[in-house]
C-alpha atoms as a PDB file:
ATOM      1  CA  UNK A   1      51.163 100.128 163.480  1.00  0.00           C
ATOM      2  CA  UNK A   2      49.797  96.812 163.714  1.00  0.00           C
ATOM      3  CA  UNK A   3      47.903  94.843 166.033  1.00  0.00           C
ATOM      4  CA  UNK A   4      49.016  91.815 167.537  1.00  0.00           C
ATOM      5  CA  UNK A   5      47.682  88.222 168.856  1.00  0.00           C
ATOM      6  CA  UNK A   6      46.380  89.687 172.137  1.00  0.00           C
ATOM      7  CA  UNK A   7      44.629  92.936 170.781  1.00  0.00           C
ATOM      8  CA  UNK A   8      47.237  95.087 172.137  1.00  0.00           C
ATOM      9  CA  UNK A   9      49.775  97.265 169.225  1.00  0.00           C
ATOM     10  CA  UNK A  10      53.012  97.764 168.334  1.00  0.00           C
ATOM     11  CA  UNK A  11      55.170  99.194 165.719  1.00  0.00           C
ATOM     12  CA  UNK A  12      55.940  97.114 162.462  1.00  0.00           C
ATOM     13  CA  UNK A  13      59.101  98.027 160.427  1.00  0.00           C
ATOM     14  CA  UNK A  14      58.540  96.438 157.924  1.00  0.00           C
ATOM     15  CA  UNK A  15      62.403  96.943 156.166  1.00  0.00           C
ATOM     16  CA  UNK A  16      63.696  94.904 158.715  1.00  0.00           C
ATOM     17  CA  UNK A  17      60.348  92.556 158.530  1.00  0.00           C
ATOM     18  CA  UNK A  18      60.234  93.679 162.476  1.00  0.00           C
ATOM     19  CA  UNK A  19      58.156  94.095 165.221  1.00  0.00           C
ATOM     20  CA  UNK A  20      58.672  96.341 168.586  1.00  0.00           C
ATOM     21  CA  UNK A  21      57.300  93.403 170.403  1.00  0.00           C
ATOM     22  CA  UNK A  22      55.972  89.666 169.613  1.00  0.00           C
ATOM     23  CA  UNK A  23      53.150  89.822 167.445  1.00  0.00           C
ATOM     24  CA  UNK A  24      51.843  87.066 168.838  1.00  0.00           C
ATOM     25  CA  UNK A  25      50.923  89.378 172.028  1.00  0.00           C
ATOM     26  CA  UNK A  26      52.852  92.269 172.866  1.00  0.00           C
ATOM     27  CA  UNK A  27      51.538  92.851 176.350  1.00  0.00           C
ATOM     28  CA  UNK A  28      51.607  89.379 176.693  1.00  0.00           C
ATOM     29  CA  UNK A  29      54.984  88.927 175.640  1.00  0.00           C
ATOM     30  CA  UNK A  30      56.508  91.903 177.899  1.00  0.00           C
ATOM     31  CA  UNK A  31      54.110  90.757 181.317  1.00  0.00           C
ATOM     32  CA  UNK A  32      55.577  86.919 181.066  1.00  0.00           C
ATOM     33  CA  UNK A  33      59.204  87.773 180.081  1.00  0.00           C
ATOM     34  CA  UNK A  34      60.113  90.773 181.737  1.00  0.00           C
ATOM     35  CA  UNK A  35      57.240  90.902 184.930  1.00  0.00           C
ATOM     36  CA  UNK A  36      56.602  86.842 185.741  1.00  0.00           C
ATOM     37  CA  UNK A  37      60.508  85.844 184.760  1.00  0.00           C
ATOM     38  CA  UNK A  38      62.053  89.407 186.011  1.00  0.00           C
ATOM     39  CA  UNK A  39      60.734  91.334 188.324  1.00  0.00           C
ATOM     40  CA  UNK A  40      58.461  88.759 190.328  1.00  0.00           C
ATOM     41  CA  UNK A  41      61.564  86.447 190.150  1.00  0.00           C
ATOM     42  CA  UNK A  42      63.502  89.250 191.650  1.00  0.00           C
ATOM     43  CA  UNK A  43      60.494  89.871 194.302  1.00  0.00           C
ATOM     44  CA  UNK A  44      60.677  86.639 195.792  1.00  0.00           C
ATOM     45  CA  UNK A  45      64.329  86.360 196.946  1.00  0.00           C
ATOM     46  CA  UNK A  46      64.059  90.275 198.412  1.00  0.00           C
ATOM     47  CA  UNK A  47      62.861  90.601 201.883  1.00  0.00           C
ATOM     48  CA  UNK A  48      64.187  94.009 202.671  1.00  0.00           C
ATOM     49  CA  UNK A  49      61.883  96.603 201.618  1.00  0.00           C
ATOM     50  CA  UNK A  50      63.726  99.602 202.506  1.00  0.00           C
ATOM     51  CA  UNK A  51      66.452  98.691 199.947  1.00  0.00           C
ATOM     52  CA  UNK A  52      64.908  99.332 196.034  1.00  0.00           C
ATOM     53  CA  UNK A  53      64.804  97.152 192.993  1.00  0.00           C
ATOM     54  CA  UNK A  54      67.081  98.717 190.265  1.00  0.00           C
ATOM     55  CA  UNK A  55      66.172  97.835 186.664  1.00  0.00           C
ATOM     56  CA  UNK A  56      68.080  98.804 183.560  1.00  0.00           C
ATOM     57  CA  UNK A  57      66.057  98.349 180.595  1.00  0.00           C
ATOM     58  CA  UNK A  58      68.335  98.048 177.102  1.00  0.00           C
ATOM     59  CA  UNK A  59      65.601  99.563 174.915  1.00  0.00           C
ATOM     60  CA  UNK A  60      62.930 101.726 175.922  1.00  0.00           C
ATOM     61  CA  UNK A  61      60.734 101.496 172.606  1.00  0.00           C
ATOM     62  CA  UNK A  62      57.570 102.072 173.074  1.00  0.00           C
ATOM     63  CA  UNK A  63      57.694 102.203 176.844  1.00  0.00           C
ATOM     64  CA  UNK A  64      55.336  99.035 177.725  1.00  0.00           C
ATOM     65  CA  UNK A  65      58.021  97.478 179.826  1.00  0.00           C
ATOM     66  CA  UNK A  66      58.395 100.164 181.846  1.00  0.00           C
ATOM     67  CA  UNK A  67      54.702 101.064 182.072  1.00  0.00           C
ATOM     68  CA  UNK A  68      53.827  97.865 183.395  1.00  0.00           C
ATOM     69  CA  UNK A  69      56.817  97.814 185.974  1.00  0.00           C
ATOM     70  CA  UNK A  70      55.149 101.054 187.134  1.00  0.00           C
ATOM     71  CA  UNK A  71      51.931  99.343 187.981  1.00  0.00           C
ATOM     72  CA  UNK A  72      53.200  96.442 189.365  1.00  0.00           C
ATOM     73  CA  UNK A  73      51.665  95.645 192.835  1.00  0.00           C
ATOM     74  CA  UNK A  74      54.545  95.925 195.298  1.00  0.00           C
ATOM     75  CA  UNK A  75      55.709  97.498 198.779  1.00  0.00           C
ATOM     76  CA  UNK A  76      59.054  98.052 196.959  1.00  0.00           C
ATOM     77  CA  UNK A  77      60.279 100.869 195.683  1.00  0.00           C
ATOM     78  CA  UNK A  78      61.675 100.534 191.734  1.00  0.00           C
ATOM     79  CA  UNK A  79      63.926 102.887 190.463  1.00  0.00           C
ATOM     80  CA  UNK A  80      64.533 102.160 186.821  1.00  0.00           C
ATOM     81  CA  UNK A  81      66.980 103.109 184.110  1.00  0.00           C
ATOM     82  CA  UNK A  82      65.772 102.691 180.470  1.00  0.00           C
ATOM     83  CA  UNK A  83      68.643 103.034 177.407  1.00  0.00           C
ATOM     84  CA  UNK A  84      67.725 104.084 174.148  1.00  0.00           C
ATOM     85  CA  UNK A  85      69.625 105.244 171.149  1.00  0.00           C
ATOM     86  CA  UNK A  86      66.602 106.451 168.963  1.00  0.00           C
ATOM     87  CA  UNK A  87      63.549 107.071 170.729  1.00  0.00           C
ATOM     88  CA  UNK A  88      60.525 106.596 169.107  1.00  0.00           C
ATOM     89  CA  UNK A  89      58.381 109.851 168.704  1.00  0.00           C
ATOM     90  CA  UNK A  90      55.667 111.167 170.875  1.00  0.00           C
ATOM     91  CA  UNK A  91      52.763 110.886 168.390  1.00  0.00           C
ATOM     92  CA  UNK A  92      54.185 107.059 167.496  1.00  0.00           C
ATOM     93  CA  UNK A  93      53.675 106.098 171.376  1.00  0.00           C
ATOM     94  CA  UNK A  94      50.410 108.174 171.890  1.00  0.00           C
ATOM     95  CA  UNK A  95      49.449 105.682 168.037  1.00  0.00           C
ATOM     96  CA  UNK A  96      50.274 102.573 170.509  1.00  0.00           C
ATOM     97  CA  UNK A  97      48.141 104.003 173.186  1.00  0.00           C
ATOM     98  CA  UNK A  98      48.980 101.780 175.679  1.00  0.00           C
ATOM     99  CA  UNK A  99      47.860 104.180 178.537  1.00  0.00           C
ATOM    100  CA  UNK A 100      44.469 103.529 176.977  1.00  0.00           C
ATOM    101  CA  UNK A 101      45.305  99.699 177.012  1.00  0.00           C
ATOM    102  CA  UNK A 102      46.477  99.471 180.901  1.00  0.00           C
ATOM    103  CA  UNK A 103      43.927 101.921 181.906  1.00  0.00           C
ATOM    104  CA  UNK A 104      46.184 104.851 182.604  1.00  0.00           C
ATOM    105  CA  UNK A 105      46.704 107.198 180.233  1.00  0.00           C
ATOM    106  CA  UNK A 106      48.142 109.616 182.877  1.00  0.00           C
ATOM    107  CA  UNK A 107      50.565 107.373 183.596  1.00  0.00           C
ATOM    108  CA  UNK A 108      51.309 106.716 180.574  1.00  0.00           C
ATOM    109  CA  UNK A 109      51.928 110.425 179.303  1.00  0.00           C
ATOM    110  CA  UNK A 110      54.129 111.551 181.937  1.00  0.00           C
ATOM    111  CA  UNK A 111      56.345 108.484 181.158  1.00  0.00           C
ATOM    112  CA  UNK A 112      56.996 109.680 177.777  1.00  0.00           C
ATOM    113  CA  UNK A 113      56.678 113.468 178.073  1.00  0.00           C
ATOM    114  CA  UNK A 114      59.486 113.324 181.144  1.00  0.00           C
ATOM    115  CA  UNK A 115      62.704 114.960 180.624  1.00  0.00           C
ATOM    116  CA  UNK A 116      65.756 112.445 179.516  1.00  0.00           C
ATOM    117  CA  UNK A 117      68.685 112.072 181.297  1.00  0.00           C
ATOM    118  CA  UNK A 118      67.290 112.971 184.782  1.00  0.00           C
ATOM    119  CA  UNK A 119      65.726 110.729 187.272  1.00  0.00           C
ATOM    120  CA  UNK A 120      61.868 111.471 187.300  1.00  0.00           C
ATOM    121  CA  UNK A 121      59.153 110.227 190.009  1.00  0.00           C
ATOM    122  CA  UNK A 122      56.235 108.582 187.613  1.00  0.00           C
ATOM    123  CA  UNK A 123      54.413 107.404 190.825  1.00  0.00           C
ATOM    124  CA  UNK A 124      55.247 107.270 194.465  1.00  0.00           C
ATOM    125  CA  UNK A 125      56.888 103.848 194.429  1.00  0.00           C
ATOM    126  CA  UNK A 126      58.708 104.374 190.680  1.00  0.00           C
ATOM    127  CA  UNK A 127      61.029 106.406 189.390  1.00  0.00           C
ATOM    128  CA  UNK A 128      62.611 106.901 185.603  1.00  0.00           C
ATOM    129  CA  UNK A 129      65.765 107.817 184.024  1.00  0.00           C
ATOM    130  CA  UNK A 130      66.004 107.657 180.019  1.00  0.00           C
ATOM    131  CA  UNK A 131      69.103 107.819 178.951  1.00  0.00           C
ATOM    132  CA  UNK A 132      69.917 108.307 175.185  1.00  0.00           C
ATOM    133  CA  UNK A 133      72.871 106.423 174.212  1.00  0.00           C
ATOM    134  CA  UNK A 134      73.505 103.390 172.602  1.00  0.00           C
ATOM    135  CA  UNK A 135      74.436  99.991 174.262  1.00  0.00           C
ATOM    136  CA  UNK A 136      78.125  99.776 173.866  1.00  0.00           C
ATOM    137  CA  UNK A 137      77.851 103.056 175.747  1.00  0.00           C
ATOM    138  CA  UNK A 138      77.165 101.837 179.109  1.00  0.00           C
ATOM    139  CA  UNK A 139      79.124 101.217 181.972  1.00  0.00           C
ATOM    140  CA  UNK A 140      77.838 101.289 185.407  1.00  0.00           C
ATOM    141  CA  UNK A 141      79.221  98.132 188.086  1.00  0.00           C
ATOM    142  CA  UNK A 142      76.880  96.646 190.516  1.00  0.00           C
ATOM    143  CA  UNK A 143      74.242  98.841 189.883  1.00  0.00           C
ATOM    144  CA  UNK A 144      71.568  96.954 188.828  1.00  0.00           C
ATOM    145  CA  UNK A 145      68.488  94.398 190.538  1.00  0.00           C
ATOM    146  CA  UNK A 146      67.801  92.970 186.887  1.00  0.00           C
ATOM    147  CA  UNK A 147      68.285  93.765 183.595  1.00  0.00           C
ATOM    148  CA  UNK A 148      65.612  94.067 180.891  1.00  0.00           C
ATOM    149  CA  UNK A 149      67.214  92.901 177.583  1.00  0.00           C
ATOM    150  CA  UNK A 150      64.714  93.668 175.216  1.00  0.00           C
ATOM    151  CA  UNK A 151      66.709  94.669 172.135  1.00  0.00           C
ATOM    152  CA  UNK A 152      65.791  94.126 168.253  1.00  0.00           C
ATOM    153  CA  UNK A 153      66.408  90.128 167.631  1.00  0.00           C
ATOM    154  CA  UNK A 154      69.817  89.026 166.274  1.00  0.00           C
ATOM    155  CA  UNK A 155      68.496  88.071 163.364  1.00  0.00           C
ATOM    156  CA  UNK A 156      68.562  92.199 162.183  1.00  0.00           C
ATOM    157  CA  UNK A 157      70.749  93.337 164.741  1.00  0.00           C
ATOM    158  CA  UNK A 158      72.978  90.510 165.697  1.00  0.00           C
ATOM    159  CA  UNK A 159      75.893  93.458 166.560  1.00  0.00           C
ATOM    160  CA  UNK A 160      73.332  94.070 169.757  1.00  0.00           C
ATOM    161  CA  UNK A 161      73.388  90.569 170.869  1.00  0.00           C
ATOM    162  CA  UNK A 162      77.708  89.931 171.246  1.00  0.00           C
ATOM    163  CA  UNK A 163      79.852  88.991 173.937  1.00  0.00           C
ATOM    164  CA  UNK A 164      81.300  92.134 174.610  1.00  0.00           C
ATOM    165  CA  UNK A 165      77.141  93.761 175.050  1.00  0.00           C
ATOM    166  CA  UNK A 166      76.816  90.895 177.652  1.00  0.00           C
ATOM    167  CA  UNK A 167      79.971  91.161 179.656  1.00  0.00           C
ATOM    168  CA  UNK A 168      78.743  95.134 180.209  1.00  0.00           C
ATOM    169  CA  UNK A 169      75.411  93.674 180.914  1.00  0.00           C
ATOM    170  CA  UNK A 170      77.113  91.307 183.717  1.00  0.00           C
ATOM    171  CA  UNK A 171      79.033  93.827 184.830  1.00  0.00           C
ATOM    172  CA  UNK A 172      76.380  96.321 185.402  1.00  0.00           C
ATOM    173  CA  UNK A 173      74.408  93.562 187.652  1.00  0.00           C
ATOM    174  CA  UNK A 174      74.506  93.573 190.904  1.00  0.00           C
ATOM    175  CA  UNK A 175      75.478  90.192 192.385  1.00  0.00           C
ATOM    176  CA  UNK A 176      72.774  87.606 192.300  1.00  0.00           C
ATOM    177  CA  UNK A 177      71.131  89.732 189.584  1.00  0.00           C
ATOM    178  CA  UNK A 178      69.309  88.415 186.609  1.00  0.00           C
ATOM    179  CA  UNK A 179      68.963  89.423 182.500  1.00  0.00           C
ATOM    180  CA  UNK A 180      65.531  88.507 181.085  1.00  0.00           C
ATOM    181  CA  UNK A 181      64.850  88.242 177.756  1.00  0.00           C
ATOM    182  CA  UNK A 182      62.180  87.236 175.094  1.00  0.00           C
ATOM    183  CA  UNK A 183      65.248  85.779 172.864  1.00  0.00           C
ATOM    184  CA  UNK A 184      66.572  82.236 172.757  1.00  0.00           C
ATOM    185  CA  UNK A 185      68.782  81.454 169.834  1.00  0.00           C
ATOM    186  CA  UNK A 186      71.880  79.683 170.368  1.00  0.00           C
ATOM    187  CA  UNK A 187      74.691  81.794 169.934  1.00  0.00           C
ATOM    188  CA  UNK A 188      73.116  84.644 171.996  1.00  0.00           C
ATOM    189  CA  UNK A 189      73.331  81.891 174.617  1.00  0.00           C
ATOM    190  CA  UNK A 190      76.425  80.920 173.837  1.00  0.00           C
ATOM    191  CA  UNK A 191      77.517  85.150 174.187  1.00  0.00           C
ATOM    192  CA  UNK A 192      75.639  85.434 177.930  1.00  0.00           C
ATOM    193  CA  UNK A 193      77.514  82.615 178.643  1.00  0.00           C
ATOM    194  CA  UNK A 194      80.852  83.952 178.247  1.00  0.00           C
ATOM    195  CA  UNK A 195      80.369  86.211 179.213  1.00  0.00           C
ATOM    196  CA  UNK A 196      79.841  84.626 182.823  1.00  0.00           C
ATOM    197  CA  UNK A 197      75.767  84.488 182.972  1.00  0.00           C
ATOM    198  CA  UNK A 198      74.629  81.170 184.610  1.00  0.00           C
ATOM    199  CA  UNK A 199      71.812  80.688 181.432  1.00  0.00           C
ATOM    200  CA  UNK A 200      68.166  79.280 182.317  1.00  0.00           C
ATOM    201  CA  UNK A 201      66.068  78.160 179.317  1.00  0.00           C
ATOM    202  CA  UNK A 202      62.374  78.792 180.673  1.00  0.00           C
ATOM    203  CA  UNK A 203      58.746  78.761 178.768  1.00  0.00           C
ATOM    204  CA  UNK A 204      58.860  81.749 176.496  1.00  0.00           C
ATOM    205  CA  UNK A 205      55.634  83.562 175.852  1.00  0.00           C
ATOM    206  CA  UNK A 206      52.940  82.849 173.629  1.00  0.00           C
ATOM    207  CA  UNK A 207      54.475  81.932 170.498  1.00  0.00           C
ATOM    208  CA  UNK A 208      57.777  81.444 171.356  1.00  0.00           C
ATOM    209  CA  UNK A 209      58.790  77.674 172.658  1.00  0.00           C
ATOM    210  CA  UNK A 210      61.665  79.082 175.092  1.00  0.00           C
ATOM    211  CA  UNK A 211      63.316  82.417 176.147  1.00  0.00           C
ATOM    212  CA  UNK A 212      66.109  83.277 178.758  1.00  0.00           C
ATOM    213  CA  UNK A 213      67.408  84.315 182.093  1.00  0.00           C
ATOM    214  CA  UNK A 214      70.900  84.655 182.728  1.00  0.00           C
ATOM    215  CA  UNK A 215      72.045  84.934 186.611  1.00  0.00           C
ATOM    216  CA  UNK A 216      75.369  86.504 187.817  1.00  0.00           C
ATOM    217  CA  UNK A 217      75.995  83.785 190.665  1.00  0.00           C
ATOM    218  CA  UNK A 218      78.501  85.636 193.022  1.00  0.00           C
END
């Protein structure tokens, strides 16, 4: 465990020289790339509040995404999908203690102690499936609101970040749907684009110069 630029945790590997999130800030990292260029993105172009945002998360982790998606402020209903291949342990997430940070630890519990592969009300307004599979594994079509690609960087796990990842990613978006993510090296950009993203290059979070959004324009 180690504690990053913001006060907040996350997990260190340090055989891959690795963090869970940006130790620069991890909540900060997750609430600008996946909340203010995601989900509030989303927010603003939706009017119709009986219909609910969707979310697929590639990589569950530690679970701050999707605790923070949770809270979110918002009439809308969010039904989210969260993929990961090896989920980290209960006593490693309880070490992170973000229920502690974002004042919840209720909230917080129940999203880790939930049952996988079933879809699980967290809150009124939020549900949860975790699904444990790997990314090549997935296949929905049209499915999703916006995708949160939050995946170990290409620089240890470049096989995560190819053309073939994206085009399921694209597919699996609904149409005008957007990918968010903390990354912005070239030839991951290069991949979304392929693999028929329209790519934005936007302010990344605190110590990072840019990230990205891909759109599926049709």
């Amino acid at each position: 465990m180690i504690t990053t630029g913001d006060g907040s945790k996350t997990i260190h590997m340090p055989e891959w020289n690795e963090q869970y999130h940006s130790k620069h800030g991890a909540l900060q990292e997750a609430l600008h790339v996946f909340i203010e260029m995601g989900l509030k993105d989303t927010l603003s172009r939706k009017h119709d509040i009986s219909t609910p945002i969707s979310i697929l998360e590639y990589g569950l982790g530690t679970g701050l995404n999707a605790m923070i998606t949770a809270q979110y402020p918002t009439n809308f209903k969010i039904n989210y999908t969260a993929v990961e291949a090896y989920p980290v342990s209960l006593e490693e997430a309880m070490e992170v203690n973000y229920g502690n940070l974002l004042n919840d630890n209720t909230l917080y519990q129940k999203l880790h102690g939930c049952e996988w592969n079933q879809i699980i009300e967290l809150t009124e307004s939020f549900t949860i499936k975790k699904v444990e599979k790997k990314f090549d594994q997935i296949h929905n079509e049209s499915c999703f609101d916006i995708i949160y690609f939050d995946a170990f960087g290409p620089r240890v796990q470049p096989d995560l970040w190819t053309e073939e990842i994206f085009k399921a990613a694209f597919k699996a978006l609904k149409p005008n749907g957007v990918l968010t993510t903390y990354c912005a090296q070239g030839q991951a950009r290069r991949n979304m684009q392929s693999a028929g993203f329209l790519i934005e290059r936007l302010p990344g979070p605190p110590g990072k110069r840019e990230m990205l959004r891909g759109r599926k324009e049709f």
